[in-house]
Protein backbone atom coordinates (compact mmCIF):
# COMPACT_ATOMS: atom_id res chain seq x y z
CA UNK A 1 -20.95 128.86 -71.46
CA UNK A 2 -23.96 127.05 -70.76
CA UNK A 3 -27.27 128.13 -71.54
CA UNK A 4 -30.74 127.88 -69.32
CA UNK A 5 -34.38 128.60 -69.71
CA UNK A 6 -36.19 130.53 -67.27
CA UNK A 7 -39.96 130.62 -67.51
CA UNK A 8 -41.26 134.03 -66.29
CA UNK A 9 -44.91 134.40 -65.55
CA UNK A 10 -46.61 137.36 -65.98
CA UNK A 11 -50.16 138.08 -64.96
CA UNK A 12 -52.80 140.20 -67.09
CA UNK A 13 -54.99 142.19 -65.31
CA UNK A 14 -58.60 141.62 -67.24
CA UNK A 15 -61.40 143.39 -65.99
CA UNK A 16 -63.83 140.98 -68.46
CA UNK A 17 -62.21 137.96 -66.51
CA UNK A 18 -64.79 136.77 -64.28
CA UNK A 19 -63.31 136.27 -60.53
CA UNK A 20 -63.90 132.74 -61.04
CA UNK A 21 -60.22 132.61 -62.67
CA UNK A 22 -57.61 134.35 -60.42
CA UNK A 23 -54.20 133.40 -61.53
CA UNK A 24 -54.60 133.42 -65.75
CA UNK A 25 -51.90 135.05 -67.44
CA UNK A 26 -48.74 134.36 -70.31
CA UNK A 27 -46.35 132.49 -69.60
CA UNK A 28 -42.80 134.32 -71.66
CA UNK A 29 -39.66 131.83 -71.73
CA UNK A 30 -36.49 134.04 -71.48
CA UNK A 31 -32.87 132.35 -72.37
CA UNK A 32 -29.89 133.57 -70.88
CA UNK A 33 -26.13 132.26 -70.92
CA UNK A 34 -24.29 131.71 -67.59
CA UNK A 35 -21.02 130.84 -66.29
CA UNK A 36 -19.86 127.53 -65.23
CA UNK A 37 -20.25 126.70 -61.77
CA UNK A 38 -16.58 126.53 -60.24
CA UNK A 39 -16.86 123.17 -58.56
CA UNK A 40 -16.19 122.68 -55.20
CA UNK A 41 -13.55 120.30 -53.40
CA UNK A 42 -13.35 118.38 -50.38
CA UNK A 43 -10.29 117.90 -48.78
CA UNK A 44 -8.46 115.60 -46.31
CA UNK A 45 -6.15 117.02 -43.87
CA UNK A 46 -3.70 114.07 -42.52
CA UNK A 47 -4.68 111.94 -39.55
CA UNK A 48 -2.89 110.11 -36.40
CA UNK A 49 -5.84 108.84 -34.86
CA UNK A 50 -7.13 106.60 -37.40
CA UNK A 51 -4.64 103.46 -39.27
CA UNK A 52 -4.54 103.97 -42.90
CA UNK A 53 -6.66 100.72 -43.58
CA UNK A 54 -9.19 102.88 -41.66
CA UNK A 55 -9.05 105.89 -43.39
CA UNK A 56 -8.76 103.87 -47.22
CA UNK A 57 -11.92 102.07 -46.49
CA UNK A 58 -13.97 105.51 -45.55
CA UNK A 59 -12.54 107.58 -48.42
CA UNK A 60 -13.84 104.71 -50.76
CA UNK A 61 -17.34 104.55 -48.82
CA UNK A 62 -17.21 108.12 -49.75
CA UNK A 63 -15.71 108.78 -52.72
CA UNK A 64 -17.07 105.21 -54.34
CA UNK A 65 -13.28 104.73 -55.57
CA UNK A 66 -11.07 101.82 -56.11
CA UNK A 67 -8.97 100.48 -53.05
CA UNK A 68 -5.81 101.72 -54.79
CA UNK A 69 -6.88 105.03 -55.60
CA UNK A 70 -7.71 105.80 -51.80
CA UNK A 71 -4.82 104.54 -50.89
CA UNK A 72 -2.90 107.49 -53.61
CA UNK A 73 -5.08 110.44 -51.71
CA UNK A 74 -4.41 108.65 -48.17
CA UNK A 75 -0.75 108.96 -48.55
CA UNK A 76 -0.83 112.49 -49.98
CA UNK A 77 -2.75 113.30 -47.13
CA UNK A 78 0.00 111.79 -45.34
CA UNK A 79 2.70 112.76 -46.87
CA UNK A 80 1.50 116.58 -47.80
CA UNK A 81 -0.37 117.21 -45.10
CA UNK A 82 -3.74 117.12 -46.87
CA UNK A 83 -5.48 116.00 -50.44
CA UNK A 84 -8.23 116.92 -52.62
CA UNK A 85 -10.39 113.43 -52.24
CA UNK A 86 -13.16 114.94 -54.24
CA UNK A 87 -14.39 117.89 -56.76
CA UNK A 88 -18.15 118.70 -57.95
CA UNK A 89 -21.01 120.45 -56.70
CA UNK A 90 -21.27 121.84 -53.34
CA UNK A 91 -24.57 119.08 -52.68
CA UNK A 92 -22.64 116.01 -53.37
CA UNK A 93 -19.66 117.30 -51.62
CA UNK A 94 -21.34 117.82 -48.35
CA UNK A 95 -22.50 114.01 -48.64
CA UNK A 96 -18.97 113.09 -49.22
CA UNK A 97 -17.56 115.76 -46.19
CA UNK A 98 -19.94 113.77 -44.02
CA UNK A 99 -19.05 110.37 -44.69
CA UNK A 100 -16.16 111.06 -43.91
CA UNK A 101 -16.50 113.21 -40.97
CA UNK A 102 -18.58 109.73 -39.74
CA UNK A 103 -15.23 108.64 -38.06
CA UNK A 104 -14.14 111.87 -37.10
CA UNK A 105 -11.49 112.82 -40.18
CA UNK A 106 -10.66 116.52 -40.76
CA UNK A 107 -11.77 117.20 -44.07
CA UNK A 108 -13.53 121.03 -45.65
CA UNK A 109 -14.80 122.19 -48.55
CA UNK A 110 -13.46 124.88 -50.75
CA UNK A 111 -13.69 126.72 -53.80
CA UNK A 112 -9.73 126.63 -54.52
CA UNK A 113 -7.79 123.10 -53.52
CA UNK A 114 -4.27 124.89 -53.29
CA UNK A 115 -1.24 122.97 -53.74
């Protein structure tokens, strides 16, 4: 589990503070324990428009991966029909989705990346 702080303001009503100072009040910290995120996962369906060499080089543009391992989730893709390219929060995976949606490649993002 991982644990936050969340800083809850809470105003006191004074009627001795002058109207000078709207806003004063205590500041209470309150900790609380919360699930991991799942993380999210983009995936790559197959493609016939684009060569391979094509789809390698935008997978590592947006991925930031080795040659070689684009080329292992460009032949899954290939060979399974699609392939989980990348996992982590929905922010960076939407920056990944688009990259590679750049040259028109069928890719979504989901909570579960199936088998």
């Amino acid at each position: 589990m991982e644990r936050y702080t969340e800083i809850k303001t809470v105003r006191m009503e004074d009627p001795n503070r002058p109207k000078e100072a709207p806003g004063v009040g205590v500041a209470e910290l309150v900790e609380a324990e919360t699930e991991p995120a799942l993380p999210f996962f983009v995936i790559l369906y197959n493609d016939e428009v684009h060569t391979l060499e094509e789809v390698i080089l935008q997978v590592q543009k947006a991925v930031g991966i080795s040659a070689h391992e684009a080329f292992e989730i460009v032949m899954e893709a290939h060979s399974k029909g699609r392939a989980v390219c990348y996992s982590g929060d929905m922010e960076t995976c939407e920056k990944v989705a688009g990259i590679l949606r750049e040259i028109k490649l069928t890719v979504e993002i989901d909570h579960y990346a199936g088998s």
